[in-house]
Protein backbone atom coordinates (compact mmCIF):
# COMPACT_ATOMS: atom_id res chain seq x y z
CA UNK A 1 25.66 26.06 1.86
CA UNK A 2 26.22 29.27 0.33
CA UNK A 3 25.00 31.31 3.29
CA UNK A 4 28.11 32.34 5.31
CA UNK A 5 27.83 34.49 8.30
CA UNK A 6 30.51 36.93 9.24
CA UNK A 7 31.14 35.24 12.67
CA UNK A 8 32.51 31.84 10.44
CA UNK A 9 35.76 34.18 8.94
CA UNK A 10 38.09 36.96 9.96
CA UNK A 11 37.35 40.20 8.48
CA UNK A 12 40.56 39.89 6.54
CA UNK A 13 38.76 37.08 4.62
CA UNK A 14 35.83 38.94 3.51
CA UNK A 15 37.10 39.97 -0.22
CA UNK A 16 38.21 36.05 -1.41
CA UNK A 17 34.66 34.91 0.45
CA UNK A 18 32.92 37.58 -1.55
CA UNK A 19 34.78 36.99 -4.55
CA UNK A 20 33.91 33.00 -4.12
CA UNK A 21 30.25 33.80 -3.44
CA UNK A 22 29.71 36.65 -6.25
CA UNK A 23 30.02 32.96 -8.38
CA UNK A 24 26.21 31.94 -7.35
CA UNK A 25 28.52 27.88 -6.95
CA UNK A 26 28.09 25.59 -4.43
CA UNK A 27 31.10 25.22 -2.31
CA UNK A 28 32.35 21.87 -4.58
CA UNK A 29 31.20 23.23 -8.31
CA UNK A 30 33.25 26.49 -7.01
CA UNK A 31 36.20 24.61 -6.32
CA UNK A 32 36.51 22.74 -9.73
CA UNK A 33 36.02 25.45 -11.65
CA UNK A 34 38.16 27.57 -10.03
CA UNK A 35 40.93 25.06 -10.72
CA UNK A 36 39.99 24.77 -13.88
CA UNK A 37 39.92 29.00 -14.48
CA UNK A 38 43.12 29.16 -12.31
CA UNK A 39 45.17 26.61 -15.04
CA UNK A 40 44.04 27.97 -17.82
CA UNK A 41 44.80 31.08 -16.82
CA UNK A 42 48.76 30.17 -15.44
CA UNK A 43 48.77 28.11 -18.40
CA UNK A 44 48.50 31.37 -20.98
CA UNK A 45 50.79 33.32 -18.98
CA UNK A 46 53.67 34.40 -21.46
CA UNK A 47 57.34 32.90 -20.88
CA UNK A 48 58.21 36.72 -20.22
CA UNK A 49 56.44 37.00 -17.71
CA UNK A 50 57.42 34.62 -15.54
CA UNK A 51 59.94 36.68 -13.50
CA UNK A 52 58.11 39.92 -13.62
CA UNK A 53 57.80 41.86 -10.79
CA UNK A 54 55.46 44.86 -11.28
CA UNK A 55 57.79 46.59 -7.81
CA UNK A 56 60.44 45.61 -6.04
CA UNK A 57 60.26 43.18 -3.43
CA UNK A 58 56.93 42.29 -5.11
CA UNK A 59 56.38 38.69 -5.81
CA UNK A 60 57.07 37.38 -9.37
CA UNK A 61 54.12 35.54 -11.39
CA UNK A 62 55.73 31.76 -9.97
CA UNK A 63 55.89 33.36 -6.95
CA UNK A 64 52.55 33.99 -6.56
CA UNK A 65 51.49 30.54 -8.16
CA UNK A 66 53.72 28.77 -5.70
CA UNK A 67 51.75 31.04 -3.20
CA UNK A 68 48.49 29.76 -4.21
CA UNK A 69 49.92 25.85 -3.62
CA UNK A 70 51.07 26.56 -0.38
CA UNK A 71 48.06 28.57 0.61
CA UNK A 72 46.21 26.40 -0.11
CA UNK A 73 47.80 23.50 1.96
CA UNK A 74 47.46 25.35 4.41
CA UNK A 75 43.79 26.18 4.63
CA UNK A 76 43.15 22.71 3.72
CA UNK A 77 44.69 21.53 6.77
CA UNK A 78 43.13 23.64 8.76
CA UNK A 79 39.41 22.34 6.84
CA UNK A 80 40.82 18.43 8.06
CA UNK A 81 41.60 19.73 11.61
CA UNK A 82 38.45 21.77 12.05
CA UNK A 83 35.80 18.88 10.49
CA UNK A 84 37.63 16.31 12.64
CA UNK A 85 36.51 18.79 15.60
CA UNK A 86 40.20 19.41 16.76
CA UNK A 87 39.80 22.22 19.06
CA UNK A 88 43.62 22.87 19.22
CA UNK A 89 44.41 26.79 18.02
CA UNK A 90 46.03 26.82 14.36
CA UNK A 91 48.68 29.70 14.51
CA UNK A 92 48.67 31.39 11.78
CA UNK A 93 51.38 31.42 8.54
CA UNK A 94 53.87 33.96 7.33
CA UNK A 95 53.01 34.38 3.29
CA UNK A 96 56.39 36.32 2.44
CA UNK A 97 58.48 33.86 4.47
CA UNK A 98 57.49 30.78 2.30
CA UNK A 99 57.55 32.21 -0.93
CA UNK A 100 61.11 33.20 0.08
CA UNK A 101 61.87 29.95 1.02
CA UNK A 102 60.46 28.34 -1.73
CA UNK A 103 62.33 28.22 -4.49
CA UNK A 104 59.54 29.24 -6.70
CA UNK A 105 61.50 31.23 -9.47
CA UNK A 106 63.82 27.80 -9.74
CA UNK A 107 61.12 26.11 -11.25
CA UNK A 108 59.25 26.09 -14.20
CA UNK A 109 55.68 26.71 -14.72
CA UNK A 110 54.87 23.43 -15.75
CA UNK A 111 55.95 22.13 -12.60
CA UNK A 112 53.83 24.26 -10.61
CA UNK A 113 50.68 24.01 -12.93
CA UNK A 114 51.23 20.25 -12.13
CA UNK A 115 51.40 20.71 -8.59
CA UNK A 116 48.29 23.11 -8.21
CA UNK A 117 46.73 20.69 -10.07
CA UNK A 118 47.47 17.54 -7.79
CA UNK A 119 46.37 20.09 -4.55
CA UNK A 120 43.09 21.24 -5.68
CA UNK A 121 42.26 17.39 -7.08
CA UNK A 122 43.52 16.70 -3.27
CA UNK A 123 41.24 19.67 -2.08
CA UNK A 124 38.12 18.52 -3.95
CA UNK A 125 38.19 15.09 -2.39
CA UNK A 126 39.27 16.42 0.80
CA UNK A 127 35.77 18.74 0.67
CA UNK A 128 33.69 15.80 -0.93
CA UNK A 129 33.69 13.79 1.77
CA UNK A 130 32.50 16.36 4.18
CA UNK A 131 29.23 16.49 4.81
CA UNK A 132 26.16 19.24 5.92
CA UNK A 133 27.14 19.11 9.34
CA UNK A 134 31.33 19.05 8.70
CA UNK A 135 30.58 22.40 6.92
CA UNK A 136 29.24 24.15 9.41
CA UNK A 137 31.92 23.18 11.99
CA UNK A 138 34.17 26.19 13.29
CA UNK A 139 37.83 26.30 14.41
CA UNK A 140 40.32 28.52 15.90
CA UNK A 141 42.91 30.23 13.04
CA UNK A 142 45.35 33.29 13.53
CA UNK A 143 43.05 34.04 16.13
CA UNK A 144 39.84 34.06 14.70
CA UNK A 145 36.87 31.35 13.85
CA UNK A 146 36.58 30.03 11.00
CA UNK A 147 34.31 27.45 9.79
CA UNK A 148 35.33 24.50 7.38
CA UNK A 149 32.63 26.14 4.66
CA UNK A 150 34.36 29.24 4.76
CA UNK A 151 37.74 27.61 4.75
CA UNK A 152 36.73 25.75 0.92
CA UNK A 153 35.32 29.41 -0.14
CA UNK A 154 38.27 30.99 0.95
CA UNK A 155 40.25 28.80 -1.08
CA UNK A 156 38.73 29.75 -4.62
CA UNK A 157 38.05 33.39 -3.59
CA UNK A 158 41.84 33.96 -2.52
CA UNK A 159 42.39 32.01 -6.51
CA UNK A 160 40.36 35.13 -7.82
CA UNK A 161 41.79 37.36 -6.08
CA UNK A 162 45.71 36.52 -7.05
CA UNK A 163 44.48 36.18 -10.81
CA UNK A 164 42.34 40.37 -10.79
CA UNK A 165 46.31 41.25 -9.27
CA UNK A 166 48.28 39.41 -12.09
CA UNK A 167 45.68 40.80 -14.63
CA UNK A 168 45.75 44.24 -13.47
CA UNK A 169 49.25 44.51 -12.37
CA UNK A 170 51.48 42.24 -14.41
CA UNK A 171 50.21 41.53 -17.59
């Protein structure tokens, strides 16, 4: 399950899948602890910090938490369309246009722990009940294949990744 070939992603992908695999997880023990990681670390994140923006028209940390939600909607979606063999082409999504839209520094960060929380738990039991052969399943995505494996991995990696940025940039 952990062997991913390049042809299953966009090159774009290839830092959150490395990031995901450099973890030595399955797909499923990935995810959960990932949203475990991911909470705790949003959860320690001080008040202060909430609004920061490290440049302008750089996102702020609920920004980028909000991002992670809606991200991951997204890509989970896209696992459910390509497992269910739905050969339809998934455009792609604009990242900057929904975190403007979104209302993100309106809320507090309890709110959006919560609802991280409530999509990964939605996530995990989305990627439980696929099985060996719904992994290796591929759909069409911004214009590139991707397989419903690399979809969960991208999930957790793209976590990762957001968390190294807040680390090294914000906090």
């Amino acid at each position: 399950m952990n062997e991913i070939n390049k042809e299953e992603y966009a090159p774009f992908y290839s830092g959150y899948i490395e990031n995901a695999l450099n973890s030595g997880l399955s797909l499923l023990d990935l995810l959960k602890e990932n949203k475990t990681n991911t909470l705790n670390f949003f959860k320690q994140i001080p008040r202060a910090k909430y609004l920061y923006q490290y440049a302008e028209k750089k996102w702020t940390v609920l920004e980028l938490l909000q991002h992670l939600i809606d991200a991951e909607r997204v890509f989970a979606y896209r696992a459910l369309r390509f497992s269910r063999e739905d050969k339809t082409p998934l455009p792609g999504f604009e990242e900057n246009d929904y975190v403007e839209n979104s209302r993100a520094n309106q809320r507090d960060m309890e709110s959006l722990i919560n609802e991280f929380q409530t999509v990964r738990d939605a996530s995990i039991s989305l990627f439980t009940s696929f099985n060996e052969n719904d992994f290796a399943k591929i759909g069409l995505a911004s214009g590139s294949n991707m397989s419903v494996r690399a979809v969960g991995f991208i999930i957790s990696g793209h976590s990762i990744h957001h968390i190294k940025i807040i680390q090294e940039r914000y906090l």
